[in-house]
PDB file of N, CA and C in Angstrom:
ATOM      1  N   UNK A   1     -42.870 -37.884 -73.944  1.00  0.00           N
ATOM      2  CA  UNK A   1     -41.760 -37.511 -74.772  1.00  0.00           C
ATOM      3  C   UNK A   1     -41.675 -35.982 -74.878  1.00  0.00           C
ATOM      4  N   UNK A   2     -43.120 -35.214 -75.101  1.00  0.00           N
ATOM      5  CA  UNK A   2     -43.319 -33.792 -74.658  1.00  0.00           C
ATOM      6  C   UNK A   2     -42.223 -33.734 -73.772  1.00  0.00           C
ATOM      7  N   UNK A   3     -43.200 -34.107 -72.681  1.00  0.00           N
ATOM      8  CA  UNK A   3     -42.128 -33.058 -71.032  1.00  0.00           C
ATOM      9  C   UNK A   3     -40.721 -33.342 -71.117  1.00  0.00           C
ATOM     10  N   UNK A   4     -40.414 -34.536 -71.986  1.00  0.00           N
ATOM     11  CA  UNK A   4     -38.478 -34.910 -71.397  1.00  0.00           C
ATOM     12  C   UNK A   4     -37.670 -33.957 -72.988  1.00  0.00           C
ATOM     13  N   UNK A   5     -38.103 -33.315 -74.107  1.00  0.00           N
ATOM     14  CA  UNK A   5     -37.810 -32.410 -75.030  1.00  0.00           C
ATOM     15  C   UNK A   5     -37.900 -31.020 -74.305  1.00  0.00           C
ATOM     16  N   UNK A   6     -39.023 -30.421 -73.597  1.00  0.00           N
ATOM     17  CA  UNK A   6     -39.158 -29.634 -73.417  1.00  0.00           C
ATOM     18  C   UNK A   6     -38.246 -29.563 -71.662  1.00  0.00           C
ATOM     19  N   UNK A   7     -38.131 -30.253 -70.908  1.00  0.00           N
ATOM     20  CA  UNK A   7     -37.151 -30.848 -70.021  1.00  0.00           C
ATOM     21  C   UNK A   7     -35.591 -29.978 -70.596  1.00  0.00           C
ATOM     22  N   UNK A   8     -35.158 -30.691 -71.303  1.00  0.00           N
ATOM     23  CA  UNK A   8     -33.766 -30.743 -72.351  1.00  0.00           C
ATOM     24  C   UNK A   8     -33.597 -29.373 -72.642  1.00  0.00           C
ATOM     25  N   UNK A   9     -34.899 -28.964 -72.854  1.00  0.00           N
ATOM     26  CA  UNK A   9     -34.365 -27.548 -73.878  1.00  0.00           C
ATOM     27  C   UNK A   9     -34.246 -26.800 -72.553  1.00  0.00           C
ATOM     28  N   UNK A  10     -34.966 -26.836 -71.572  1.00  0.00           N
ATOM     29  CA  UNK A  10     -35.073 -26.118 -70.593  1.00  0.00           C
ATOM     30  C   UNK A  10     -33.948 -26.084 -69.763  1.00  0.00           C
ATOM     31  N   UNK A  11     -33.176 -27.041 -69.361  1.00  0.00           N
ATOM     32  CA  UNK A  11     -31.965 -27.668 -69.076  1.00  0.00           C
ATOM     33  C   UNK A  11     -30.807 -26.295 -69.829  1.00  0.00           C
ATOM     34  N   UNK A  12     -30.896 -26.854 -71.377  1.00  0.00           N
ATOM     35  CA  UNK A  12     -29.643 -26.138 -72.309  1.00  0.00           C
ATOM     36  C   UNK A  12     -29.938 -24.588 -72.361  1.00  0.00           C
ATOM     37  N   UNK A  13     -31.127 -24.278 -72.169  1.00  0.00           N
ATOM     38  CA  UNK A  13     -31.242 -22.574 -72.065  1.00  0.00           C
ATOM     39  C   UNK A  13     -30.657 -22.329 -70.503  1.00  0.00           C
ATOM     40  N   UNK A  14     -30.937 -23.052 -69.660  1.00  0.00           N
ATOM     41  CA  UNK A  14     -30.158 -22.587 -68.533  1.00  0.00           C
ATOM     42  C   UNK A  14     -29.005 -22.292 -68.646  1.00  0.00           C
ATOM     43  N   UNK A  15     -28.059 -23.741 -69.406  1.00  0.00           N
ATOM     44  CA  UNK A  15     -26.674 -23.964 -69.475  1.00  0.00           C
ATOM     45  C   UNK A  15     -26.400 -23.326 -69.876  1.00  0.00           C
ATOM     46  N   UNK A  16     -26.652 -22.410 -70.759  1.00  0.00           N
ATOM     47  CA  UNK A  16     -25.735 -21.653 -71.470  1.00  0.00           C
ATOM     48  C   UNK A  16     -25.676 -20.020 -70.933  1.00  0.00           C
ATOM     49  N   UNK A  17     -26.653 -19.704 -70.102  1.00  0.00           N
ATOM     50  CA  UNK A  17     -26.210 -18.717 -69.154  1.00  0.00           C
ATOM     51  C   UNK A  17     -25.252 -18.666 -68.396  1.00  0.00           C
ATOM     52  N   UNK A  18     -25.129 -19.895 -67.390  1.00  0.00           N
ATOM     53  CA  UNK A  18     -24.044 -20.257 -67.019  1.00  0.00           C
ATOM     54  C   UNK A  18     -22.735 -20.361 -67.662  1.00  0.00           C
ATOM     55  N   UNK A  19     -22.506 -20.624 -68.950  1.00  0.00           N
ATOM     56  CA  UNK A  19     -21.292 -20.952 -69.309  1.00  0.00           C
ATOM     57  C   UNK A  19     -20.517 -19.914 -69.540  1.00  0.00           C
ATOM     58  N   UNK A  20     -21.468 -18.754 -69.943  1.00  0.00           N
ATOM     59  CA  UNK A  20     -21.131 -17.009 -70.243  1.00  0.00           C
ATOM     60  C   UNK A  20     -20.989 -16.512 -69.092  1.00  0.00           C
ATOM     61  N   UNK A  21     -21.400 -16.725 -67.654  1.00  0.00           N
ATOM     62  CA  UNK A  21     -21.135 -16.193 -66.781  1.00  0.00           C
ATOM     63  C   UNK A  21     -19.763 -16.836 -66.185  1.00  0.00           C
ATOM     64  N   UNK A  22     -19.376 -17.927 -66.364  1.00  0.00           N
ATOM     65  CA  UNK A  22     -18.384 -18.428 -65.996  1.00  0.00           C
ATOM     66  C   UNK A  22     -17.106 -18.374 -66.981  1.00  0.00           C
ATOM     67  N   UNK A  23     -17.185 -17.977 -68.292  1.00  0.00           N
ATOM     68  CA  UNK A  23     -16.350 -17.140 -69.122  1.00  0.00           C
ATOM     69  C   UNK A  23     -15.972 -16.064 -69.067  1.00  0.00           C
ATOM     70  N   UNK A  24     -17.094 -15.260 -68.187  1.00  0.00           N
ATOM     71  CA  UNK A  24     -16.905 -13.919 -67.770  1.00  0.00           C
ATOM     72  C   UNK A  24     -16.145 -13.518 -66.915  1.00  0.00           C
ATOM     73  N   UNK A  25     -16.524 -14.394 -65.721  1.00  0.00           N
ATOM     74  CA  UNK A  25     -15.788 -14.573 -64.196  1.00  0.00           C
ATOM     75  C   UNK A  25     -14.639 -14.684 -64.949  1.00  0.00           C
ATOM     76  N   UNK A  26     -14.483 -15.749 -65.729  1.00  0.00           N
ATOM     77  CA  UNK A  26     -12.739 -15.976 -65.883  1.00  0.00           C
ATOM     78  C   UNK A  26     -11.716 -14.726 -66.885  1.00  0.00           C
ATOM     79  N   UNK A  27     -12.447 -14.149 -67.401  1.00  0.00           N
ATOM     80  CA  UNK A  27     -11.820 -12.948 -68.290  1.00  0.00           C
ATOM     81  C   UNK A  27     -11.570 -11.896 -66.906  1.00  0.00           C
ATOM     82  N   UNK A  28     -12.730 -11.781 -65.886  1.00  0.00           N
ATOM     83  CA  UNK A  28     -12.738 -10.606 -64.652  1.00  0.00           C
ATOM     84  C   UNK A  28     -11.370 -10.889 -64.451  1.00  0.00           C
ATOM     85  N   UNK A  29     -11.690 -12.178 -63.905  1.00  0.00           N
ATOM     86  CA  UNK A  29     -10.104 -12.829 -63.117  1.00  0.00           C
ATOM     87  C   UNK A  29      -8.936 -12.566 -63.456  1.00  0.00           C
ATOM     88  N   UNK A  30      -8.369 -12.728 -65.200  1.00  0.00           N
ATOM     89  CA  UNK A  30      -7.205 -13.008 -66.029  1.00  0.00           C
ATOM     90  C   UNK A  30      -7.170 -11.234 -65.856  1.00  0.00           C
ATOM     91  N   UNK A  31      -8.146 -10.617 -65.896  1.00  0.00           N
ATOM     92  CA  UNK A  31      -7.875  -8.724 -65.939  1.00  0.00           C
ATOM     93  C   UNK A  31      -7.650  -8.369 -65.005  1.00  0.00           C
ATOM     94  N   UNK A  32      -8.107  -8.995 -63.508  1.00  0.00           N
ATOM     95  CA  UNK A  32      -7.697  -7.793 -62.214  1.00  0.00           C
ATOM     96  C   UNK A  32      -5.875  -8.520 -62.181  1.00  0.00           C
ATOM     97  N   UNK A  33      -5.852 -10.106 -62.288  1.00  0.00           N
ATOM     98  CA  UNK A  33      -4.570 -10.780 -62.274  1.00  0.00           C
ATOM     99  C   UNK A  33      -3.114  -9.356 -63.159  1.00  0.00           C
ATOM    100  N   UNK A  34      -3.824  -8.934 -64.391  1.00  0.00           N
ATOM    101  CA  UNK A  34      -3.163  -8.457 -65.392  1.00  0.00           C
ATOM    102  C   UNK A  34      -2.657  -6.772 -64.473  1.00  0.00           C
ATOM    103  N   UNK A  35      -3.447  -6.624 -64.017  1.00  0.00           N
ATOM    104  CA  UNK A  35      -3.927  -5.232 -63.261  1.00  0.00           C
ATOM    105  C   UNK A  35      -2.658  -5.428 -61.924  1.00  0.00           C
ATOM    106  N   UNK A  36      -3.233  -6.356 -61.200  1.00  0.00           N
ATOM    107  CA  UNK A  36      -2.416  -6.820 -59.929  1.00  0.00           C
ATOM    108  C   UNK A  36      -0.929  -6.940 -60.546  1.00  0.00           C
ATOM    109  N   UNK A  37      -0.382  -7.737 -61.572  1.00  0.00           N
ATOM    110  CA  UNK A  37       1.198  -8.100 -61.878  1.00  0.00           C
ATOM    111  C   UNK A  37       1.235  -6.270 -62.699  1.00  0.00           C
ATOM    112  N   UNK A  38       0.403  -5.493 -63.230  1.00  0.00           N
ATOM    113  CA  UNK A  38       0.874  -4.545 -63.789  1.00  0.00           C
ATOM    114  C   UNK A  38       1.572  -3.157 -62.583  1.00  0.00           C
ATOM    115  N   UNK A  39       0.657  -3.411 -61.749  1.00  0.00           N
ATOM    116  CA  UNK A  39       0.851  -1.983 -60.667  1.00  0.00           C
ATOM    117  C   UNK A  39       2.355  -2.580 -60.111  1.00  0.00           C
ATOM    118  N   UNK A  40       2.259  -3.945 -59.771  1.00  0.00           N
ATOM    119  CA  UNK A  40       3.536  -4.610 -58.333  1.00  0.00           C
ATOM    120  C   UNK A  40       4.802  -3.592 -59.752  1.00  0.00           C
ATOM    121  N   UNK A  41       4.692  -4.236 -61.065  1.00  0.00           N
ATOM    122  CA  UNK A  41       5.925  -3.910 -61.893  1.00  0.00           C
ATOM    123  C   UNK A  41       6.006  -2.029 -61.540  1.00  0.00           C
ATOM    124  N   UNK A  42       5.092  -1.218 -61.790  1.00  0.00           N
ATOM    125  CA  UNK A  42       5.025  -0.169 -61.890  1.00  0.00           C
ATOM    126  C   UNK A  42       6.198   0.265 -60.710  1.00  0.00           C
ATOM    127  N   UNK A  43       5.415  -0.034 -59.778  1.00  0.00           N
ATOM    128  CA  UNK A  43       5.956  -0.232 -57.908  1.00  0.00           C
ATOM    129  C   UNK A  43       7.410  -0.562 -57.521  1.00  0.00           C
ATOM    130  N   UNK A  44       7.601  -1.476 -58.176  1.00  0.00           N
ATOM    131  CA  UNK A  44       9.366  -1.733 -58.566  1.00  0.00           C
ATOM    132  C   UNK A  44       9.939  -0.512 -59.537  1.00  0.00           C
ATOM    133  N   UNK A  45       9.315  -0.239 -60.523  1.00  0.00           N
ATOM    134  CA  UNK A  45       9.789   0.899 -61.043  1.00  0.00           C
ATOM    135  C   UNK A  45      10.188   1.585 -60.337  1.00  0.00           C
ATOM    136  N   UNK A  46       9.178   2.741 -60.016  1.00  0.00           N
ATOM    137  CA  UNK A  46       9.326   3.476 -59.065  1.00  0.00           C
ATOM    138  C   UNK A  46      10.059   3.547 -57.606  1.00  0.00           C
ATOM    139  N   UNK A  47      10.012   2.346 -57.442  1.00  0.00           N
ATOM    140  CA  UNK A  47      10.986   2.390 -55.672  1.00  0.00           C
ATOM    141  C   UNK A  47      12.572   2.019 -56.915  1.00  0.00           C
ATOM    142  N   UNK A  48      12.723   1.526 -57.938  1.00  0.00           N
ATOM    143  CA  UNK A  48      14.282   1.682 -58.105  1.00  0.00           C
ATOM    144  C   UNK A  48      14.508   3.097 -58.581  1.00  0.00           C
ATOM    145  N   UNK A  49      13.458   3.714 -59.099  1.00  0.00           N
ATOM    146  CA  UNK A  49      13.769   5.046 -59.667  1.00  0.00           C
ATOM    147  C   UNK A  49      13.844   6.250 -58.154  1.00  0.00           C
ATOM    148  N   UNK A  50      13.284   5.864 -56.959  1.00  0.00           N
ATOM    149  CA  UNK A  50      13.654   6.301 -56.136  1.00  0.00           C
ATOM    150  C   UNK A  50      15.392   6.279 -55.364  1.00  0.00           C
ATOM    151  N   UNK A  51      15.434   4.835 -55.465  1.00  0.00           N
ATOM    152  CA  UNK A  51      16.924   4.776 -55.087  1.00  0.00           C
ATOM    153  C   UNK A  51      17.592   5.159 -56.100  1.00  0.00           C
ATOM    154  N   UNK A  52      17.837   5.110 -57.287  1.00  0.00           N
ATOM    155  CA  UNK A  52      18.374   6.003 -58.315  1.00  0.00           C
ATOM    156  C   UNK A  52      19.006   7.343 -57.713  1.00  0.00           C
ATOM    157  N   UNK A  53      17.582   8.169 -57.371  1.00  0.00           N
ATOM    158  CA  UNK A  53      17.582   9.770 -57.722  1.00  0.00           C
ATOM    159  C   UNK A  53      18.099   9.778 -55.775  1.00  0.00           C
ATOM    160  N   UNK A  54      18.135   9.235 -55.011  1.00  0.00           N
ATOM    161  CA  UNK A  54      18.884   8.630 -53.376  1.00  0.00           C
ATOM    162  C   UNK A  54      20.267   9.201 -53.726  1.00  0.00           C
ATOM    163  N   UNK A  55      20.344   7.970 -54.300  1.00  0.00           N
ATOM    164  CA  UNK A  55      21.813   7.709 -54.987  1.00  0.00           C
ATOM    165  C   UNK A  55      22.798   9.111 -55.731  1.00  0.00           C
ATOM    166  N   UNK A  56      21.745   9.825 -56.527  1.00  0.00           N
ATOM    167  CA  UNK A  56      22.069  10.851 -56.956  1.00  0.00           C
ATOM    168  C   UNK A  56      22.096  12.374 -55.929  1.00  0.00           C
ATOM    169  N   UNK A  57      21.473  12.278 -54.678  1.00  0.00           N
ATOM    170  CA  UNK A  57      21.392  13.503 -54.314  1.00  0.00           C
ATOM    171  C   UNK A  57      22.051  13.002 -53.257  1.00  0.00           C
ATOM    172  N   UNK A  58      22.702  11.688 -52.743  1.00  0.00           N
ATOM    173  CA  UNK A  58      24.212  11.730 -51.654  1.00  0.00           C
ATOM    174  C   UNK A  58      25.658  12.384 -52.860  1.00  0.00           C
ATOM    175  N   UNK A  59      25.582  11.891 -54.101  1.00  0.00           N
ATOM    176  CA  UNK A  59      26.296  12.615 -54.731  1.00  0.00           C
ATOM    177  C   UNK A  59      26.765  14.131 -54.979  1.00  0.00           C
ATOM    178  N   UNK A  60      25.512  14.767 -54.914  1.00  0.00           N
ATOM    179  CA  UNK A  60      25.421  15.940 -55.082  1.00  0.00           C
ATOM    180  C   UNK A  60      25.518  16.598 -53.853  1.00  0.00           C
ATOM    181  N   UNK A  61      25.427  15.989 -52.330  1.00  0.00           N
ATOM    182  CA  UNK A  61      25.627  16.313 -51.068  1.00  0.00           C
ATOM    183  C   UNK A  61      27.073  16.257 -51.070  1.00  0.00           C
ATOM    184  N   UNK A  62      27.671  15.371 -51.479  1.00  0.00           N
ATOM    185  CA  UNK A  62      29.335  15.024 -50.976  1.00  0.00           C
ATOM    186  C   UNK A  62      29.582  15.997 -51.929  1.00  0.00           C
ATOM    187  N   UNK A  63      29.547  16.302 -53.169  1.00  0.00           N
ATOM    188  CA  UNK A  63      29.988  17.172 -54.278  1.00  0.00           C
ATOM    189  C   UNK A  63      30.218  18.445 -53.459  1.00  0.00           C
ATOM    190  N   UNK A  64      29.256  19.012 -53.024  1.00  0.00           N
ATOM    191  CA  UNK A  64      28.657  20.544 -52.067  1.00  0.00           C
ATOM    192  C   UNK A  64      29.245  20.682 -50.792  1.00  0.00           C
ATOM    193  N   UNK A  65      29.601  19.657 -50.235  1.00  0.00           N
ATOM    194  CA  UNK A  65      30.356  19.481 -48.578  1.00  0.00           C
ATOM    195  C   UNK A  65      31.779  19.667 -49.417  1.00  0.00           C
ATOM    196  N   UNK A  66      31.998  18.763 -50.577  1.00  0.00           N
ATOM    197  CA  UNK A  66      33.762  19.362 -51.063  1.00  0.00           C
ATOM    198  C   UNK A  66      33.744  20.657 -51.554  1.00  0.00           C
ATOM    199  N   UNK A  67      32.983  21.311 -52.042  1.00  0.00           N
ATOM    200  CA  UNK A  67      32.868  22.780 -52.504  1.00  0.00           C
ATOM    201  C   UNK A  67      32.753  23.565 -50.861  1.00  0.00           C
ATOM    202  N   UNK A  68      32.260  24.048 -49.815  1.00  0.00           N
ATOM    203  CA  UNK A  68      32.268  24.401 -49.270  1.00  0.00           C
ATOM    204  C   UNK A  68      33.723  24.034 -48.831  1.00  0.00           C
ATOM    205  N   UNK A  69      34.133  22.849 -48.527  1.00  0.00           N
ATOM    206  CA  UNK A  69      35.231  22.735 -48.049  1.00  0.00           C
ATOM    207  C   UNK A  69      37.053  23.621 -48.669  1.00  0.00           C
ATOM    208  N   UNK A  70      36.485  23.590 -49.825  1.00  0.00           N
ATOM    209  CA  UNK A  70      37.128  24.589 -50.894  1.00  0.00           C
ATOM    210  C   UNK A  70      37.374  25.838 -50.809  1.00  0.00           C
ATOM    211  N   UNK A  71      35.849  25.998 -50.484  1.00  0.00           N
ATOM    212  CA  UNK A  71      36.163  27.634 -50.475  1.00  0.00           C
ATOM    213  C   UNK A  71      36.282  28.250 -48.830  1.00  0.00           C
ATOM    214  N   UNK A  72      36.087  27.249 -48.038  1.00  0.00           N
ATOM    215  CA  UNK A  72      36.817  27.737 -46.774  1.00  0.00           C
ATOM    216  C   UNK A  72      37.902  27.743 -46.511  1.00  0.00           C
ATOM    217  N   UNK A  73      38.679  26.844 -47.436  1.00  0.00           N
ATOM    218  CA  UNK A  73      40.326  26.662 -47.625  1.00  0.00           C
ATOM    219  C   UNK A  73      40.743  27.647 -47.972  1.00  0.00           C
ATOM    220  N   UNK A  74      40.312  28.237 -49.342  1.00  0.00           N
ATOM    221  CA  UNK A  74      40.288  29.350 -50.589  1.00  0.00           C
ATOM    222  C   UNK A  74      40.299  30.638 -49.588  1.00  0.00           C
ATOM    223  N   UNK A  75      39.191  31.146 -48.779  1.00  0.00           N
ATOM    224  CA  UNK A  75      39.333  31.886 -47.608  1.00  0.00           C
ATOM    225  C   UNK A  75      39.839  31.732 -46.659  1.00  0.00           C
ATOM    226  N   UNK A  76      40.610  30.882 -45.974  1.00  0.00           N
ATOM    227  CA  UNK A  76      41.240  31.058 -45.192  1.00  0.00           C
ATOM    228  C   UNK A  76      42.829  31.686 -45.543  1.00  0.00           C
ATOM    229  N   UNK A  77      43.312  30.347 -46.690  1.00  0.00           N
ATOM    230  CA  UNK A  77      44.490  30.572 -47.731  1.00  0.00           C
ATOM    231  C   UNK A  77      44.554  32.264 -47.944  1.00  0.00           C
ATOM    232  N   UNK A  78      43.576  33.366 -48.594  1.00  0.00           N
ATOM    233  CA  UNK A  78      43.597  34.254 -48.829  1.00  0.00           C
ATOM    234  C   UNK A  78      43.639  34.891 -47.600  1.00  0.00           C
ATOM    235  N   UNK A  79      42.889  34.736 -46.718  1.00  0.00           N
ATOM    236  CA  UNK A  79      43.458  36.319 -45.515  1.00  0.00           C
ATOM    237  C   UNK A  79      44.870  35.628 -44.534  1.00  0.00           C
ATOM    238  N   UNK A  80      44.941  34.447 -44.987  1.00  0.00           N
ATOM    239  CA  UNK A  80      46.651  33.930 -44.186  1.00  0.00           C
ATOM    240  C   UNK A  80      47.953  34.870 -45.153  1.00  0.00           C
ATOM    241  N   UNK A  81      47.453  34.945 -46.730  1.00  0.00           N
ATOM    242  CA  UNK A  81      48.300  35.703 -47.382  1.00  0.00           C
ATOM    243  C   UNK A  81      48.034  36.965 -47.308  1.00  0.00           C
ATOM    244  N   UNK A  82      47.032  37.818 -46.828  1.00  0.00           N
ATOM    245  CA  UNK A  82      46.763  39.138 -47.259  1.00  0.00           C
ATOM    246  C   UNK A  82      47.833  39.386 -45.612  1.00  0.00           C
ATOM    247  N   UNK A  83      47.719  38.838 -44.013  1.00  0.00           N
ATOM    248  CA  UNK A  83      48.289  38.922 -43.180  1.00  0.00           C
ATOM    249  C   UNK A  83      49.776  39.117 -43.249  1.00  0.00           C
ATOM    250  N   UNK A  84      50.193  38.030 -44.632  1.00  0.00           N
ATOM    251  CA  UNK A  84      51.379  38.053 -44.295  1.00  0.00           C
ATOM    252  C   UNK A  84      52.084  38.676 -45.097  1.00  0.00           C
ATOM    253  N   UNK A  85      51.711  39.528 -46.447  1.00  0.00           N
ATOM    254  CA  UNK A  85      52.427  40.294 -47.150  1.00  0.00           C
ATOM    255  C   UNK A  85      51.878  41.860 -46.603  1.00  0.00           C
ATOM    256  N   UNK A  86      50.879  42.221 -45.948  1.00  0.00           N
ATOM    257  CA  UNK A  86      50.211  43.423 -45.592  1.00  0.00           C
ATOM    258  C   UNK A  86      49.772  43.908 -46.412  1.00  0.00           C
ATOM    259  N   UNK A  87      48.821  43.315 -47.530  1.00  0.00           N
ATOM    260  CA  UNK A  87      48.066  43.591 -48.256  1.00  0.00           C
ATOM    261  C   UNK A  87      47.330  45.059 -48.191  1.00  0.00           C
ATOM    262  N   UNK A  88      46.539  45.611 -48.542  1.00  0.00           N
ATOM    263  CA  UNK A  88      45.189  46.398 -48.295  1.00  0.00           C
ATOM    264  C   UNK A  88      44.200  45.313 -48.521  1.00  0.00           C
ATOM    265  N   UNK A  89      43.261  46.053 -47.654  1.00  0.00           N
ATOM    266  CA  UNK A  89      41.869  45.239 -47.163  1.00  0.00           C
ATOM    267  C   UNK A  89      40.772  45.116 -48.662  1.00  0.00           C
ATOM    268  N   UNK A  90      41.310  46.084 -49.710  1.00  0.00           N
ATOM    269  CA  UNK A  90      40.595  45.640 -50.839  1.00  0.00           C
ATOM    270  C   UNK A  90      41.364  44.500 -51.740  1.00  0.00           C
ATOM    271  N   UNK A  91      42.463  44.652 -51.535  1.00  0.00           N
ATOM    272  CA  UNK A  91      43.238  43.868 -52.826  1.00  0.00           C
ATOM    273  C   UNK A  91      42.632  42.333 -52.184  1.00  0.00           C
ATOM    274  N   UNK A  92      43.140  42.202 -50.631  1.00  0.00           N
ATOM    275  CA  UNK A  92      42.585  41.065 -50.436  1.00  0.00           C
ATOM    276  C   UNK A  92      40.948  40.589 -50.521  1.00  0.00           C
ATOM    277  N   UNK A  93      40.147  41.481 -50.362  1.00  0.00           N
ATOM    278  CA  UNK A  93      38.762  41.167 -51.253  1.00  0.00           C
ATOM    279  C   UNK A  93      38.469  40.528 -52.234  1.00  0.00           C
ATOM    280  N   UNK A  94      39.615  40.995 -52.981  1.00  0.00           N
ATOM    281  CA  UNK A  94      39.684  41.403 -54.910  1.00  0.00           C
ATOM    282  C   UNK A  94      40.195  39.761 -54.864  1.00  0.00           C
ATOM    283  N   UNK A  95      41.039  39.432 -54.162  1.00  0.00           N
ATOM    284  CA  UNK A  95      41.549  38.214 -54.575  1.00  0.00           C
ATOM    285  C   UNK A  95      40.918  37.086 -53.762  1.00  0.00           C
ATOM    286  N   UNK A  96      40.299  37.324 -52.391  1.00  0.00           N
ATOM    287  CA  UNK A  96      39.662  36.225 -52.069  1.00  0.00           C
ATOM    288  C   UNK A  96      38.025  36.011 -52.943  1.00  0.00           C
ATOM    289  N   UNK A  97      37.648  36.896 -53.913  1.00  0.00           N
ATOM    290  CA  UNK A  97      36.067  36.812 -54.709  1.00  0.00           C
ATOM    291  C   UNK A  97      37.001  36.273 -55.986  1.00  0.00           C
ATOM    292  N   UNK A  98      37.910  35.998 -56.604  1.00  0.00           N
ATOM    293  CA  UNK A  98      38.430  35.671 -57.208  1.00  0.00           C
ATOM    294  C   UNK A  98      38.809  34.078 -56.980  1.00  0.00           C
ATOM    295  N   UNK A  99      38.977  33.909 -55.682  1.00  0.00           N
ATOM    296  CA  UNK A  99      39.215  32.209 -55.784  1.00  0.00           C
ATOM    297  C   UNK A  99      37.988  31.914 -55.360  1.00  0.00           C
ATOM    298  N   UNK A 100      37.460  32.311 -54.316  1.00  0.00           N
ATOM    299  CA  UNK A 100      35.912  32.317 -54.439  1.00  0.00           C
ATOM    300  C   UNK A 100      34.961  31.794 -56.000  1.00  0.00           C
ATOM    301  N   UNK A 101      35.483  32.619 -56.786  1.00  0.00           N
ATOM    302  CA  UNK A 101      34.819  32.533 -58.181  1.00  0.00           C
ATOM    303  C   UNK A 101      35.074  30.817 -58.779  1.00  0.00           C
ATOM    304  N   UNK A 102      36.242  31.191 -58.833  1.00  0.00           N
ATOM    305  CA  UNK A 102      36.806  29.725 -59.219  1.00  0.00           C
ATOM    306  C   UNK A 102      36.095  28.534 -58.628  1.00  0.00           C
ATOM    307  N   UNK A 103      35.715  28.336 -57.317  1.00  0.00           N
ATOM    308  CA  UNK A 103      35.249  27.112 -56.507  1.00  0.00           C
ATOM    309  C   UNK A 103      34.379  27.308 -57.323  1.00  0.00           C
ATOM    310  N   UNK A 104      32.990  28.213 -57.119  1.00  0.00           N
ATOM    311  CA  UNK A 104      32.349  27.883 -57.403  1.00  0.00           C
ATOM    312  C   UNK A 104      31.963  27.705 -59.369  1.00  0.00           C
ATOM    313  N   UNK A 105      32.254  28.038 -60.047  1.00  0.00           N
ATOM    314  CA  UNK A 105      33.188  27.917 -61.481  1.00  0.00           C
ATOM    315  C   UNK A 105      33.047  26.290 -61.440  1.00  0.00           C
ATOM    316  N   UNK A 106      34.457  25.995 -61.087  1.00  0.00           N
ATOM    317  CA  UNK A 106      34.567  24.421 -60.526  1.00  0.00           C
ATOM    318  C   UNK A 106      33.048  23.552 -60.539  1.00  0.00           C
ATOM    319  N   UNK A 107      32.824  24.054 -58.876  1.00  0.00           N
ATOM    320  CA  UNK A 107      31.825  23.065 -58.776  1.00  0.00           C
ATOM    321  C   UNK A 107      30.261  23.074 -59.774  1.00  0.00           C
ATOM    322  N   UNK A 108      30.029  24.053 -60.560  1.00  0.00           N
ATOM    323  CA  UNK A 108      29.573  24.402 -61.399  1.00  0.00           C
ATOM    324  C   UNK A 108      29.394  23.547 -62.663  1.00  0.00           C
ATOM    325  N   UNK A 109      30.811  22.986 -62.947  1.00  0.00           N
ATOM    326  CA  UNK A 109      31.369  22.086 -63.983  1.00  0.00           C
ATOM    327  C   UNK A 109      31.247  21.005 -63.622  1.00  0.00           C
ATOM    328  N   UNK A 110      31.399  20.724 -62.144  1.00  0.00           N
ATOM    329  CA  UNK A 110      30.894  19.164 -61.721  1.00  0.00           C
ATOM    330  C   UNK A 110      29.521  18.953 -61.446  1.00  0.00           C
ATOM    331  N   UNK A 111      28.622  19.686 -61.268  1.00  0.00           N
ATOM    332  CA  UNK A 111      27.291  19.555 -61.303  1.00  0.00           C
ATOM    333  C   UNK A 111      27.417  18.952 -62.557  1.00  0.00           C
ATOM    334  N   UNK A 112      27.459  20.064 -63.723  1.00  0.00           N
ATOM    335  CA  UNK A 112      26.929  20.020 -65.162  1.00  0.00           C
ATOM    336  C   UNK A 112      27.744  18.637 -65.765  1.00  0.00           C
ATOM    337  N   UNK A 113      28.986  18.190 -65.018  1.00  0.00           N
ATOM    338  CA  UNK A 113      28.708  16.505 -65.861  1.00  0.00           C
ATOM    339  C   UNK A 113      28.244  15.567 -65.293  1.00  0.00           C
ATOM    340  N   UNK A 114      27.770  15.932 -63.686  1.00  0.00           N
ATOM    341  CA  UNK A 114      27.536  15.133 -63.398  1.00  0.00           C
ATOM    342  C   UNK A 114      25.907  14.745 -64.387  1.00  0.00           C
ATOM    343  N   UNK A 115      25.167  16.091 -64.246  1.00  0.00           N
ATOM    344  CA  UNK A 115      23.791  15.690 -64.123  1.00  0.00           C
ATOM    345  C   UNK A 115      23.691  15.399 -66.429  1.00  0.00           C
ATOM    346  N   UNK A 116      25.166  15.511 -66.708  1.00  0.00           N
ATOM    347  CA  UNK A 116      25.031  14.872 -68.390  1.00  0.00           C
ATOM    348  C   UNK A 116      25.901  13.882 -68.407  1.00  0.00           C
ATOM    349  N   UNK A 117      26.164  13.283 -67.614  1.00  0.00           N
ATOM    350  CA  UNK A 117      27.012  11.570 -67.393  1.00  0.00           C
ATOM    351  C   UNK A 117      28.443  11.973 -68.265  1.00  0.00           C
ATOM    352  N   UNK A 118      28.651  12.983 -67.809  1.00  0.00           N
ATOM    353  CA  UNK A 118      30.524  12.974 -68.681  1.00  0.00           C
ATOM    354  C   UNK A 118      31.274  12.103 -67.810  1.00  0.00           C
TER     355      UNK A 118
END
């Protein structure tokens, strides 16, 4: 009756190492799981916050291709008029840095709503 008590106990001191190690394993598990679904979300973040700011700098490309396009108009417009009234070579300066100003003025104002959502 000795050996099958002392049997038993010997048995339940084992068991219960085991049961903590296999509580453990399962907390490891439920944390790298928590870890693994936390980074993938992060990861989606980030790749939509990439196409976001994509999204935002074809904007700001087409914005800058119409501003250039502006002010090559703006200069051309100005020495087609300085040609055809016979301006002096300063007045037409004076007035092509003047529409000059303006484009960029302009596109200035479309940056600034763009990048405050007006």
């Amino acid at each position: 009756m000795r050996a099958i008590v002392t049997l038993l106990a010997t048995l339940l001191l084992l068991a219960g190492p085991a049961g903590a190690d296999n509580t453990f394993k399962e907390g490891a598990k439920a944390i790298g799981q928590g870890f693994k679904d936390g980074t993938r979300e992060i990861g989606k973040g980030i790749k939509e916050a990439g196409r976001e700011t994509g999204e935002a700098g074809q904007k700001i490309k087409r914005d800058a291709g119409e501003l250039g396009k502006k002010v090559k108009e703006d200069v051309g417009t100005a020495a087609r008029e300085a040609q055809k009234t016979g301006r002096s070579v300063g007045e037409w300066f004076r007035d092509t840095g003047q529409q000059a100003g303006q484009a960029f003025r302009d596109a200035g104002r479309k940056v600034r709503d763009f990048l405050t959502g007006r």
